[in-house]
N, C-alpha and C. Protein backbone atom coordinates (compact mmCIF):
# COMPACT_ATOMS: atom_id res chain seq x y z
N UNK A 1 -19.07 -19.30 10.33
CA UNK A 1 -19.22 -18.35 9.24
C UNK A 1 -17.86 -18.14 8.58
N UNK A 2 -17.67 -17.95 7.26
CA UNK A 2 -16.53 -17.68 6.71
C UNK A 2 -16.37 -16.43 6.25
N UNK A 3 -15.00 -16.21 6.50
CA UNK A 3 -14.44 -14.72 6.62
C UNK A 3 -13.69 -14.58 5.45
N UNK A 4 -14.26 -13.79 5.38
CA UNK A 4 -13.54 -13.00 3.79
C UNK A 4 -12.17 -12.51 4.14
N UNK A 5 -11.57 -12.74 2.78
CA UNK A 5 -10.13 -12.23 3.17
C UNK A 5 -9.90 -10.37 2.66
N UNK A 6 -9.20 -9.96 3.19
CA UNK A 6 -8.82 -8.74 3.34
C UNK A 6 -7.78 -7.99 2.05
N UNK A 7 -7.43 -9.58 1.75
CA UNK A 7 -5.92 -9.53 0.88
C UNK A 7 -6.23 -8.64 -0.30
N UNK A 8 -5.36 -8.19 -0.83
CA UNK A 8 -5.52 -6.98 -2.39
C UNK A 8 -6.49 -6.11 -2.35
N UNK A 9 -6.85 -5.65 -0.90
CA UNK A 9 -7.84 -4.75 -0.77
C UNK A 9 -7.09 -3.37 -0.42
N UNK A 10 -7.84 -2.36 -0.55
CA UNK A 10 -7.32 -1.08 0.09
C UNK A 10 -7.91 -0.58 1.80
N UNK A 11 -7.45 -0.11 2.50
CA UNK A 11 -7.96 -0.07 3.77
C UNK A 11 -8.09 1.76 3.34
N UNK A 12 -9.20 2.08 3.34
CA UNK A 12 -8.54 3.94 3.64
C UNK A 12 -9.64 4.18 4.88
N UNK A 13 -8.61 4.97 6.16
CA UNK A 13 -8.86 5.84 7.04
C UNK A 13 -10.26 6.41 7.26
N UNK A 14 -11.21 6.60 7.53
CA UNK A 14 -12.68 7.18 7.75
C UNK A 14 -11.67 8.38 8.46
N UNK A 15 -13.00 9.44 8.48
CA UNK A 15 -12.33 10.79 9.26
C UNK A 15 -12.35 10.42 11.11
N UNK A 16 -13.00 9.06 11.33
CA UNK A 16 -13.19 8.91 12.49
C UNK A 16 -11.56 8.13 13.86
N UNK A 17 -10.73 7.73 12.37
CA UNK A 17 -9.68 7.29 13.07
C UNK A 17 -8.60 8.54 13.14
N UNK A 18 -8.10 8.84 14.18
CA UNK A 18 -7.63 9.78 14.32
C UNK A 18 -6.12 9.53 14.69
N UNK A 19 -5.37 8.25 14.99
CA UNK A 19 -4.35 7.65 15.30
C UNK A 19 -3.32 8.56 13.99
N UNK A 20 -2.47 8.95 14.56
CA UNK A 20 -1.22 9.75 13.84
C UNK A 20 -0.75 8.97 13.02
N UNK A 21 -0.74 7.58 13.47
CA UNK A 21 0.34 6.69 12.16
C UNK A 21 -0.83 6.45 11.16
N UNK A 22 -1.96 6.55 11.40
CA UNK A 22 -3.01 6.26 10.04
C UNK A 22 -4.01 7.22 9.84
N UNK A 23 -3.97 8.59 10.40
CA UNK A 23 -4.72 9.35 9.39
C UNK A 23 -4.47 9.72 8.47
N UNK A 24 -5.71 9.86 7.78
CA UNK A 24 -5.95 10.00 6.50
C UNK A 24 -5.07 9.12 5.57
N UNK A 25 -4.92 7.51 6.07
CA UNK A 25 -3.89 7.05 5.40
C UNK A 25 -4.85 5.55 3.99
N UNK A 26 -4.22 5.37 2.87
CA UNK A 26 -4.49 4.52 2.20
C UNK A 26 -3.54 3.36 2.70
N UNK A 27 -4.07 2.44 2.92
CA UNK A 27 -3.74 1.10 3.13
C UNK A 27 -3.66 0.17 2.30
N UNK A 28 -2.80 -0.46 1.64
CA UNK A 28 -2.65 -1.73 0.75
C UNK A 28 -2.39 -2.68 1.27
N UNK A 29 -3.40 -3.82 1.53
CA UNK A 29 -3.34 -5.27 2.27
C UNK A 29 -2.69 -6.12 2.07
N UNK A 30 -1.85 -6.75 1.77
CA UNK A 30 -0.84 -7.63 1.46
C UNK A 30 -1.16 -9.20 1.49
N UNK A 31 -1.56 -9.10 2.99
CA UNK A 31 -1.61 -10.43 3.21
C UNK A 31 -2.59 -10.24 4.60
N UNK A 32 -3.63 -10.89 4.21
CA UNK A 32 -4.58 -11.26 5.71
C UNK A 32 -5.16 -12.54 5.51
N UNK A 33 -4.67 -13.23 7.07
CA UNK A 33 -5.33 -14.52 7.23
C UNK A 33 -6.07 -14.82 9.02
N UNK A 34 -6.78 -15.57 8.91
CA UNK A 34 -7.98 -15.38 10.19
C UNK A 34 -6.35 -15.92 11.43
N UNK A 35 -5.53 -16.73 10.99
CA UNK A 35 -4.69 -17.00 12.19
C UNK A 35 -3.55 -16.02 12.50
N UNK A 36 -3.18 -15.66 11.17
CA UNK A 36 -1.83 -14.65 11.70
C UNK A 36 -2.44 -13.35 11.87
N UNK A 37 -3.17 -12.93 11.35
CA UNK A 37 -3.56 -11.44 11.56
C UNK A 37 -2.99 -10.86 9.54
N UNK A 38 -3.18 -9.18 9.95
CA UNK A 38 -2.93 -8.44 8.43
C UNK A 38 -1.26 -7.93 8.38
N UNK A 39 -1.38 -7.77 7.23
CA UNK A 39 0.08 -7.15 6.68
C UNK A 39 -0.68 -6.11 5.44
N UNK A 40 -0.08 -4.95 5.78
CA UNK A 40 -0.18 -3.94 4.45
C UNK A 40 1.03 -2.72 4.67
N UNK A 41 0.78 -2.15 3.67
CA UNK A 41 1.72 -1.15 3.93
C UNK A 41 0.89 0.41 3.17
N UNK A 42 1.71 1.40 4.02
CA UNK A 42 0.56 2.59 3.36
C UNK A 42 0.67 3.28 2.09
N UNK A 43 0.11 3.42 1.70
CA UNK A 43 0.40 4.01 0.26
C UNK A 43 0.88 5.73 -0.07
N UNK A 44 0.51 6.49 0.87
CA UNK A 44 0.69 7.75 0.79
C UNK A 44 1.21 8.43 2.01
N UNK A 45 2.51 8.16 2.38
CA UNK A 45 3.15 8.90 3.04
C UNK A 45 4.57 9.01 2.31
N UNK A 46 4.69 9.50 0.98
CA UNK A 46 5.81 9.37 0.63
C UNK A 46 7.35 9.80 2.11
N UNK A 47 8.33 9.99 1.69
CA UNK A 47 9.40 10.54 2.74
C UNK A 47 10.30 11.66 2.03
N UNK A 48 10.68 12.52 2.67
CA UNK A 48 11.93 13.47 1.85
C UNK A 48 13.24 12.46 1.28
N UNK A 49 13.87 11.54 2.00
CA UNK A 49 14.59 10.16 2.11
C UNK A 49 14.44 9.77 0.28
N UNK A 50 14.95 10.02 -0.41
CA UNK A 50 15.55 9.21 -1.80
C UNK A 50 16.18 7.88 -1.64
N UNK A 51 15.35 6.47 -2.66
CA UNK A 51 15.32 5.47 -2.38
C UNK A 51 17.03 5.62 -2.63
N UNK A 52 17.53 6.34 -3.20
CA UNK A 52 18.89 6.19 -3.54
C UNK A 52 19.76 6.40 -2.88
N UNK A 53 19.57 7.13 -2.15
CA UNK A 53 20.02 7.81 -0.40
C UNK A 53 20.49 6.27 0.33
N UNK A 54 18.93 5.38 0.48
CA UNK A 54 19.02 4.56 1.46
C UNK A 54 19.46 3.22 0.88
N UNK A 55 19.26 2.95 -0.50
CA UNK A 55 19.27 1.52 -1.59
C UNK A 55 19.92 2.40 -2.78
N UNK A 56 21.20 2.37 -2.70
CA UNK A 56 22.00 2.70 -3.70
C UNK A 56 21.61 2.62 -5.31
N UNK A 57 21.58 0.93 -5.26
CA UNK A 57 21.81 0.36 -6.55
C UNK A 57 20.16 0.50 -6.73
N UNK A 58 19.41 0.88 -5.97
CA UNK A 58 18.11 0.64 -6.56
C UNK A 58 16.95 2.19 -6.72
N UNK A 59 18.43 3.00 -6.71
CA UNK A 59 17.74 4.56 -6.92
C UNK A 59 16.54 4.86 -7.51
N UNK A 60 17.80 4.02 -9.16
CA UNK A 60 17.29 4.65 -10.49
C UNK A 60 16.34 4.11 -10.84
N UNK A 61 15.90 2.74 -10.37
CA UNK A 61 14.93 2.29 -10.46
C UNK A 61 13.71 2.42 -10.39
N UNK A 62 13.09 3.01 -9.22
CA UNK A 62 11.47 3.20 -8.83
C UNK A 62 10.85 4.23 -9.50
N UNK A 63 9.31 3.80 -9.37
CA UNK A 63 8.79 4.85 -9.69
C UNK A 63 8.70 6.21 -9.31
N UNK A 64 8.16 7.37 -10.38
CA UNK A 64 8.34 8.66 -9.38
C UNK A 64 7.35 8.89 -8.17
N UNK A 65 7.14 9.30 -7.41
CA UNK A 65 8.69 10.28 -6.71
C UNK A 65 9.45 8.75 -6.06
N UNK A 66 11.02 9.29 -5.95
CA UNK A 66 11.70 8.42 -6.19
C UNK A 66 12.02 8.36 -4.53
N UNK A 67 11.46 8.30 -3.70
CA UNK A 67 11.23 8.30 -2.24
C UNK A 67 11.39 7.02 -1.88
N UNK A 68 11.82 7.30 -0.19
CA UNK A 68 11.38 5.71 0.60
C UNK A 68 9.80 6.25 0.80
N UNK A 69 8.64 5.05 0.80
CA UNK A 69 7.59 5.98 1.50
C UNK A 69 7.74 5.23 2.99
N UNK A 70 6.79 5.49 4.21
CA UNK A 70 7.05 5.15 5.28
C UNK A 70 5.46 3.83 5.17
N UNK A 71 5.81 2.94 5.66
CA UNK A 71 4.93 1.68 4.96
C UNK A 71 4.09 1.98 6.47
N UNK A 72 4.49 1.74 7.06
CA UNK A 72 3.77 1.63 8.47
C UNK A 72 4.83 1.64 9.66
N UNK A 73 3.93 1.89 10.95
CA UNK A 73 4.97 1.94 12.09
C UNK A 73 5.82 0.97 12.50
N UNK A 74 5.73 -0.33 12.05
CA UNK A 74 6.25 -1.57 12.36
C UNK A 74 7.69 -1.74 11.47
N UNK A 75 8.65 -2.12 12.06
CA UNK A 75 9.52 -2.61 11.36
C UNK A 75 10.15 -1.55 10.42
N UNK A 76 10.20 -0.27 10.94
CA UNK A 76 10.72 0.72 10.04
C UNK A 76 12.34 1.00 9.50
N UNK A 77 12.83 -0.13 10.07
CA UNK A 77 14.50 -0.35 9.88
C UNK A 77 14.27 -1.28 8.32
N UNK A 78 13.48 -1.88 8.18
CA UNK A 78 13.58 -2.93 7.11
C UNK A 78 12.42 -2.61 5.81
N UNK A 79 13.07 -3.00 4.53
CA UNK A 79 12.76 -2.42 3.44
C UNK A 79 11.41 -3.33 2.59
N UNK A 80 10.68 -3.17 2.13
CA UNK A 80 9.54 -3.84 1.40
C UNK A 80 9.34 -3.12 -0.43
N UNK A 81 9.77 -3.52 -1.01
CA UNK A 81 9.52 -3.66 -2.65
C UNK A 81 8.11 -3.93 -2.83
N UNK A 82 7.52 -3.02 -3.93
CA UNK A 82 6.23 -3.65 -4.56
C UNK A 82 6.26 -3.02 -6.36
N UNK A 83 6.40 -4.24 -6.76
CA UNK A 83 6.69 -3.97 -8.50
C UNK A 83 5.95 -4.48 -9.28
N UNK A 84 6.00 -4.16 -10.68
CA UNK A 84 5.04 -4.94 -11.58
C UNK A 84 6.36 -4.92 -12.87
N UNK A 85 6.00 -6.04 -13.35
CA UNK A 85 7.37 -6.60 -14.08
C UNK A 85 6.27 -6.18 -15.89
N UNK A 86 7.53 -5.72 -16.81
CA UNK A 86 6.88 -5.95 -17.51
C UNK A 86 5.98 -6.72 -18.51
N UNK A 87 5.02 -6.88 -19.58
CA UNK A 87 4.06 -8.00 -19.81
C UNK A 87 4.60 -9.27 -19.65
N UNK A 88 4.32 -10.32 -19.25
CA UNK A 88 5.07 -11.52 -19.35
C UNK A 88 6.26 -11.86 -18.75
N UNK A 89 7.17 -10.70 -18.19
CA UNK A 89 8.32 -11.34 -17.44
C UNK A 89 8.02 -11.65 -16.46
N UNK A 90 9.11 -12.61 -15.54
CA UNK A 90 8.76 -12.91 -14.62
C UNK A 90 10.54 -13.10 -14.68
N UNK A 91 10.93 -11.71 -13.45
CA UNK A 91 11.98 -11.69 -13.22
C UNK A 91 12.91 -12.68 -11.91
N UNK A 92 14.15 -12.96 -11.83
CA UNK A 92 14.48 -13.44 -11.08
C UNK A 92 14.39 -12.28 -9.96
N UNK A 93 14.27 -12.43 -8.17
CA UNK A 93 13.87 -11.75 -7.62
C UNK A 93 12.77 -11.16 -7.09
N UNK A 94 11.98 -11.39 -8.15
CA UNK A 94 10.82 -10.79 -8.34
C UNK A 94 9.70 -11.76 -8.03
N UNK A 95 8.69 -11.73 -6.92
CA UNK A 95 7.67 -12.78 -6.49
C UNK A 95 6.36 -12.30 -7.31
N UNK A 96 5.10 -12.88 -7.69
CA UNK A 96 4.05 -12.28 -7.81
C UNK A 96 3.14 -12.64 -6.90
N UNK A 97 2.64 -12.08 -6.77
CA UNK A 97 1.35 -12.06 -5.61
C UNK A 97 0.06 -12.87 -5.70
N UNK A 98 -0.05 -11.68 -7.04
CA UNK A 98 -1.72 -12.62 -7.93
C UNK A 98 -1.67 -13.65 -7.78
N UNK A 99 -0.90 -14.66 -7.31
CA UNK A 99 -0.68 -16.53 -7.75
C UNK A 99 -1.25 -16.74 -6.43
N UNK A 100 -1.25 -16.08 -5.47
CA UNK A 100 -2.42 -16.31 -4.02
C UNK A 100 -3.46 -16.18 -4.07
N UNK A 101 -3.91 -15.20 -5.05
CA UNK A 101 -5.92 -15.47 -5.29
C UNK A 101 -5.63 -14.40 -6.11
N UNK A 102 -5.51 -14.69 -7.64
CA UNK A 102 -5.97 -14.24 -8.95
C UNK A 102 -7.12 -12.93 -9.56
N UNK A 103 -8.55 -13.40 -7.92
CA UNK A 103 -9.59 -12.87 -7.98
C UNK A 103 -9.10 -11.21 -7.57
N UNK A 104 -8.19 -11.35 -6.45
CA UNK A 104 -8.15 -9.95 -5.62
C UNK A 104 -7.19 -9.26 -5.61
N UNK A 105 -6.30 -9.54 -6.56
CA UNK A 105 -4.81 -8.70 -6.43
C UNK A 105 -5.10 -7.69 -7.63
N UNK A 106 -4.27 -6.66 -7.50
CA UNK A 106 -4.02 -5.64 -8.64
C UNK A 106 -3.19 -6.49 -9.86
N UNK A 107 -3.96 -6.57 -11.12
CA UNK A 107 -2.88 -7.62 -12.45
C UNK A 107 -1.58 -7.32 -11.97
N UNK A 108 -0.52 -8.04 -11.84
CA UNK A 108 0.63 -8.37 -12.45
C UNK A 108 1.05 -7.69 -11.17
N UNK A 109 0.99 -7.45 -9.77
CA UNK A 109 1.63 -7.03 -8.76
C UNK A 109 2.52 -7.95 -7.79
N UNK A 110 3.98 -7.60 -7.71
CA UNK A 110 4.61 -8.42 -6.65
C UNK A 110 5.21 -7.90 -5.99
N UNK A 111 6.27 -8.47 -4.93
CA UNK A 111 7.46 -8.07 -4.40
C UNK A 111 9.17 -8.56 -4.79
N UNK A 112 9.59 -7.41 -4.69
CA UNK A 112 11.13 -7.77 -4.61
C UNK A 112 11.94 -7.95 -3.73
N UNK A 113 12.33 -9.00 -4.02
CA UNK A 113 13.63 -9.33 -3.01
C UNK A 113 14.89 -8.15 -3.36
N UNK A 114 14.95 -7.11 -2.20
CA UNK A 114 15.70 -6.11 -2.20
C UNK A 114 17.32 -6.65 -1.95
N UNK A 115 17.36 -8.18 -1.90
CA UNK A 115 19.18 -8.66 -1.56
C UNK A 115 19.19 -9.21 -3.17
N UNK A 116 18.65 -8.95 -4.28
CA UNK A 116 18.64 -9.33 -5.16
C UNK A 116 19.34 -8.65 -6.17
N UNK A 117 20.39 -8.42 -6.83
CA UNK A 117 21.51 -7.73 -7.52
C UNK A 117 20.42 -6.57 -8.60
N UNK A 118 20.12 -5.54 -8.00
CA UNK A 118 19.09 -5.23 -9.57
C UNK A 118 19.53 -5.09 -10.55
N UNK A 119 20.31 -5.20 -11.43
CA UNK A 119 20.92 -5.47 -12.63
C UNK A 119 20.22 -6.94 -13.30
N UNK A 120 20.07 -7.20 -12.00
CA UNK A 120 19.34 -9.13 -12.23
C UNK A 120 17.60 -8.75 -12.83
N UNK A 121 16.79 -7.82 -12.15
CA UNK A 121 15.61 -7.52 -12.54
C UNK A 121 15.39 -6.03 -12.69
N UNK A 122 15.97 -5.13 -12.30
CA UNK A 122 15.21 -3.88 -12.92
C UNK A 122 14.74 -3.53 -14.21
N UNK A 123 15.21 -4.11 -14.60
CA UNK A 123 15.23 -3.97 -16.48
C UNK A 123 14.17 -4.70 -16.61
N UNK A 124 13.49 -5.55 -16.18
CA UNK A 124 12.20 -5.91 -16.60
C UNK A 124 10.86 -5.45 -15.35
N UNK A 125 11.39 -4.58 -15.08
CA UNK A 125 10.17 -3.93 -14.02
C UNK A 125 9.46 -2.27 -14.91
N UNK A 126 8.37 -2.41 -14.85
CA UNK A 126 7.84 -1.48 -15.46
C UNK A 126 7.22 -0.22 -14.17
N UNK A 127 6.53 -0.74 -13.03
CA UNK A 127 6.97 0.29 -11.58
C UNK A 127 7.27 -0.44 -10.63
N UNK A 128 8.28 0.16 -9.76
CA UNK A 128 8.45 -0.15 -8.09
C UNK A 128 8.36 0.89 -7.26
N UNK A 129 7.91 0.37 -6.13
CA UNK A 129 8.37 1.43 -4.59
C UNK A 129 8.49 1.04 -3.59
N UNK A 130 9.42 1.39 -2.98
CA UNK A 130 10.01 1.11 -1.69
C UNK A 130 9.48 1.32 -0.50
N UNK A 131 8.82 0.53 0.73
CA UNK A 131 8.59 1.06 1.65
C UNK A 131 9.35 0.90 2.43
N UNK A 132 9.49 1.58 4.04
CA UNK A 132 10.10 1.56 5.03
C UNK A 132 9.54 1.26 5.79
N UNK A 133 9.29 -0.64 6.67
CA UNK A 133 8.20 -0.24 7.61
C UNK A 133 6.94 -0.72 6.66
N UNK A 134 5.96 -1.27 7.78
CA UNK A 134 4.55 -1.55 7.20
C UNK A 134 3.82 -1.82 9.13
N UNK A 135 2.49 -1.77 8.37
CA UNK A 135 1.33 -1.91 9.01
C UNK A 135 1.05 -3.42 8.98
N UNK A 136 1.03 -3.50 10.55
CA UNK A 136 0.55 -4.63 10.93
C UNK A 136 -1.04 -4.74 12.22
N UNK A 137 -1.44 -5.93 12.10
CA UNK A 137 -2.64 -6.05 13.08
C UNK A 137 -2.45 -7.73 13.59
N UNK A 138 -2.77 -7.61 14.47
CA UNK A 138 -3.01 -8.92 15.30
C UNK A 138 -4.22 -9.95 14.64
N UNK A 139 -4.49 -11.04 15.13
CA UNK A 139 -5.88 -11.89 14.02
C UNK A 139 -6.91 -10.91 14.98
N UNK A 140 -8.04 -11.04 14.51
CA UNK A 140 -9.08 -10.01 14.91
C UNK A 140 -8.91 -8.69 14.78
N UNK A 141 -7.83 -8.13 14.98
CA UNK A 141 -7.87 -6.45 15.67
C UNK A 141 -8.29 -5.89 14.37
N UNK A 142 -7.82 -6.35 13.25
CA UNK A 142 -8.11 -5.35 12.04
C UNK A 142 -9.73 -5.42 12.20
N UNK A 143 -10.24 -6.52 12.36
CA UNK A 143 -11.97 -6.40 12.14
C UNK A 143 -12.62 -5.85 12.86
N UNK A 144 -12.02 -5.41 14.06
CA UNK A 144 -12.71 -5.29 15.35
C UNK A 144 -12.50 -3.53 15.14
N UNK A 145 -11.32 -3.29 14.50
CA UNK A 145 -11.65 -1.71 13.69
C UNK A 145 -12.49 -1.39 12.74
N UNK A 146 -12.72 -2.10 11.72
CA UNK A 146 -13.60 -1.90 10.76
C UNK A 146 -14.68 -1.98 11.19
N UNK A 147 -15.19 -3.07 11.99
CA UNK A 147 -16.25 -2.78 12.71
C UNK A 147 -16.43 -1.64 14.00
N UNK A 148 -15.26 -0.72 14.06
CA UNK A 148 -15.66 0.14 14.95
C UNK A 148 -15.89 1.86 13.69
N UNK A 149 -15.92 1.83 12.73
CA UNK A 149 -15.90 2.24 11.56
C UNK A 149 -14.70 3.34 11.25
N UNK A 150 -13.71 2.80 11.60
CA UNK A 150 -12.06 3.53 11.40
C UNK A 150 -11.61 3.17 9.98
N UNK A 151 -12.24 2.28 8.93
CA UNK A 151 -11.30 1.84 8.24
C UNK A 151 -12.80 1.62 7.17
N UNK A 152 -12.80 2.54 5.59
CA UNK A 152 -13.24 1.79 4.71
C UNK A 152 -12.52 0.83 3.92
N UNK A 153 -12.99 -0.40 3.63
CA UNK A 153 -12.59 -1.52 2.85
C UNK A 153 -12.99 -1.27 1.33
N UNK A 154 -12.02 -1.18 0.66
CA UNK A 154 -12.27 -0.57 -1.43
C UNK A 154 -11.48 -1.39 -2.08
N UNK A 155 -12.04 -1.46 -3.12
CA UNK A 155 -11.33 -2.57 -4.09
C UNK A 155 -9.79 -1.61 -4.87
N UNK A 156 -8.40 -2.05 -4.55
CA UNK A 156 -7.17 -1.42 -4.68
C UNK A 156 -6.97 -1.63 -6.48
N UNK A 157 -5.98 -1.00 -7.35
CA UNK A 157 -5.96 -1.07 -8.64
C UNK A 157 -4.51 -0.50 -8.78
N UNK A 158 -3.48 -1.06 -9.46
CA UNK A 158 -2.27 -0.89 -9.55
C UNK A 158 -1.94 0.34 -9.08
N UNK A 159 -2.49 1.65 -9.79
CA UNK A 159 -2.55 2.93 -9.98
C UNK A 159 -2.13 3.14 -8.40
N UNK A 160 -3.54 2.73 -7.71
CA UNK A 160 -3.06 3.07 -6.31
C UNK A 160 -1.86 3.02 -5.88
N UNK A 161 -0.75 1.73 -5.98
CA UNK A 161 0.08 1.65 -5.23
C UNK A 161 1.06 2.71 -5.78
N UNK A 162 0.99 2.92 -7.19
CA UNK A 162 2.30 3.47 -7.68
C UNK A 162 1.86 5.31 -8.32
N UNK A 163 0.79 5.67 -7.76
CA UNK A 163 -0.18 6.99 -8.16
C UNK A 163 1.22 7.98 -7.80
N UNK A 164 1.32 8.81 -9.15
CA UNK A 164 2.67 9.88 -8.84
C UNK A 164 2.10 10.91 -8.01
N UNK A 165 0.88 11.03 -7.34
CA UNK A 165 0.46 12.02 -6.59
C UNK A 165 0.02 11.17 -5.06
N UNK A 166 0.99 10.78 -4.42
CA UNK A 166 0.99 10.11 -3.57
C UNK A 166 -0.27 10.74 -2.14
N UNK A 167 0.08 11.92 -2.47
CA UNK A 167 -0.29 12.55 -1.05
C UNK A 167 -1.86 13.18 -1.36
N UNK A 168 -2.28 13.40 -2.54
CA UNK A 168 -3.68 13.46 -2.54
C UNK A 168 -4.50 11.83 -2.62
N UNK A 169 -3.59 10.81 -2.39
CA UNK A 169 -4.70 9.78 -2.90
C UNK A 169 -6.06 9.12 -2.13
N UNK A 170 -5.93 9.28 -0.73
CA UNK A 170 -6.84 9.30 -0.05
C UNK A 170 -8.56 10.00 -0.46
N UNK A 171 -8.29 11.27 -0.80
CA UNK A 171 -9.25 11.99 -1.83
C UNK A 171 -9.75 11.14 -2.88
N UNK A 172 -8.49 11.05 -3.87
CA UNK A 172 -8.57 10.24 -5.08
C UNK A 172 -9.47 9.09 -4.84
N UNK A 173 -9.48 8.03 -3.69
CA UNK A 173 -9.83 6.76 -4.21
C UNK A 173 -11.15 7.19 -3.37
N UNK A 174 -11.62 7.89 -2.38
CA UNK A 174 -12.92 8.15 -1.80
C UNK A 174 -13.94 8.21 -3.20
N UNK A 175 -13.38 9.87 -3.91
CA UNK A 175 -13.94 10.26 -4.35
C UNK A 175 -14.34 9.79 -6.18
N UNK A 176 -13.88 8.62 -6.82
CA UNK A 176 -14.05 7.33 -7.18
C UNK A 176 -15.23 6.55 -7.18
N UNK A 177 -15.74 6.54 -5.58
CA UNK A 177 -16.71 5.44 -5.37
C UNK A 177 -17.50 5.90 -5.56
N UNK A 178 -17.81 7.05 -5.70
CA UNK A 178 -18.93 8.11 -5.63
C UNK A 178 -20.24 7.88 -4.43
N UNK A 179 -21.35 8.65 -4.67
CA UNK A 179 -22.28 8.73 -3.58
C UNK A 179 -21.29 9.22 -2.34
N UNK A 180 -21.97 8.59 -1.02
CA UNK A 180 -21.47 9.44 -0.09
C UNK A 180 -20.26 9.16 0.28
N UNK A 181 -19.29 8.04 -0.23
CA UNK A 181 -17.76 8.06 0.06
C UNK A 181 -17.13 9.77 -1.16
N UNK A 182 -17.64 9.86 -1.98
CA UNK A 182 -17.29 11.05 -2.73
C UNK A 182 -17.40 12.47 -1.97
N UNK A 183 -18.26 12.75 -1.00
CA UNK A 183 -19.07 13.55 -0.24
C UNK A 183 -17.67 13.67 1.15
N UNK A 184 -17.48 12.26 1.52
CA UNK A 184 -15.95 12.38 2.79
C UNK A 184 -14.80 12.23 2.15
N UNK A 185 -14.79 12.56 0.78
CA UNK A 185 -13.02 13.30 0.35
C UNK A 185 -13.00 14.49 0.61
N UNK A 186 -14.41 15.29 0.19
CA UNK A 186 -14.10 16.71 0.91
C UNK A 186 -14.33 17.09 2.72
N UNK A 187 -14.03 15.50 3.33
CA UNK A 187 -14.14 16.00 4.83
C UNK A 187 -13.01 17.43 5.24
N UNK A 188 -13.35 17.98 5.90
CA UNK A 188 -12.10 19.37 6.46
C UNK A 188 -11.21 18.33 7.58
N UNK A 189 -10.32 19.20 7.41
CA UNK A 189 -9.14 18.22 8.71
C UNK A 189 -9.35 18.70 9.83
N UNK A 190 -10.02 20.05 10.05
CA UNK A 190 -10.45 20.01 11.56
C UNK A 190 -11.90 20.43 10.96
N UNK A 191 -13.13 19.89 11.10
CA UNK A 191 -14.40 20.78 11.12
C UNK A 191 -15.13 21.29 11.83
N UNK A 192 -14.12 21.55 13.10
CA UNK A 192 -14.69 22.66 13.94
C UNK A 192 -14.52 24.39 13.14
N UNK A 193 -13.88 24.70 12.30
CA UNK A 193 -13.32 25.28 11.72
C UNK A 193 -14.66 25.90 10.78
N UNK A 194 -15.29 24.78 10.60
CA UNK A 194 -16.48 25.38 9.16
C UNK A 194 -17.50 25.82 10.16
């Protein structure tokens, strides 16, 4: 049977996963393949941490809020770029994504090479953001969650990655799909409570 890929999808949290590094978290898939396993990073944990604080030359650059966000628990020493260049450029530095399957990426989304002088590409980037750290899964484990129902799978849209309201977006993209994913944006965070 052939397995669908995961890639340019959004992963968001069900109220049923309760793991600290991913509640209530939006997930942006990066890269999933049946041998290596997934790569994403999260979309809404911005950080107090100013990208300018940690990446000097690349303060002034990002979108607002001008934060590291925390990508995932993995690899939180090392930095991950995700930009969209403006119409038609295609900056030095600057990778695009879409050129891996056209069908499933957010238009015009890539990464930056953060050893890349930004003087060389900021000027043709229209948003970036910085993560710290990303989310990773082994081959299987991501499916073997979704199939334990920790994780809805939603179609991702630029907005998501670079949404200036970082910390409601979980809400945001539930309540979107409407029917009963609209119904678990207003889940309570404890509902023993109601």
């Amino acid at each position: 049977m052939d397995r669908l890929s995961l890639t340019g999808a959004l992963l968001v949290a069900t109220p049923l996963l309760e793991d600290p590094n991913f509640y209530r978290s939006v997930v942006f898939v990066i890269d999933d393949t049946p041998d290596e396993g997934t790569l994403g990073v999260i979309l809404n944990r911005p950080s107090e941490l100013g990208v300018g604080e940690v990446l000097a030359e690349w303060g002034e650059h990002v979108s607002q809020p001008a934060v590291m966000f925390a990508g995932g628990p993995v690899g939180q020493d090392a930095g991950l770029a995700l930009a969209v260049p403006d119409d038609g450029q295609r900056p030095l530095g600057w990778k695009s994504l879409d050129a891996m399957d056209a069908k499933t990426w957010p238009n015009g989304l890539g990464t930056v090479d953060l050893d890349t002088p930004p003087q060389l590409v900021a000027d043709a980037l229209r948003q970036m953001r910085v993560f710290a750290g990303y989310a990773g899964w082994s081959a299987g484990q991501l499916r073997a969650e979704i199939d334990q129902g920790a994780w809805y799978v939603l179609p991702a849209t630029v907005d998501d990655v670079f949404c200036a309201d970082p910390r409601g977006l979980w809400s945001r993209v539930l309540r979107r799909q409407g029917g009963e994913l609209a119904f678990v944006a207003t889940f309570p965070h404890d509902p023993t409570l109601n």
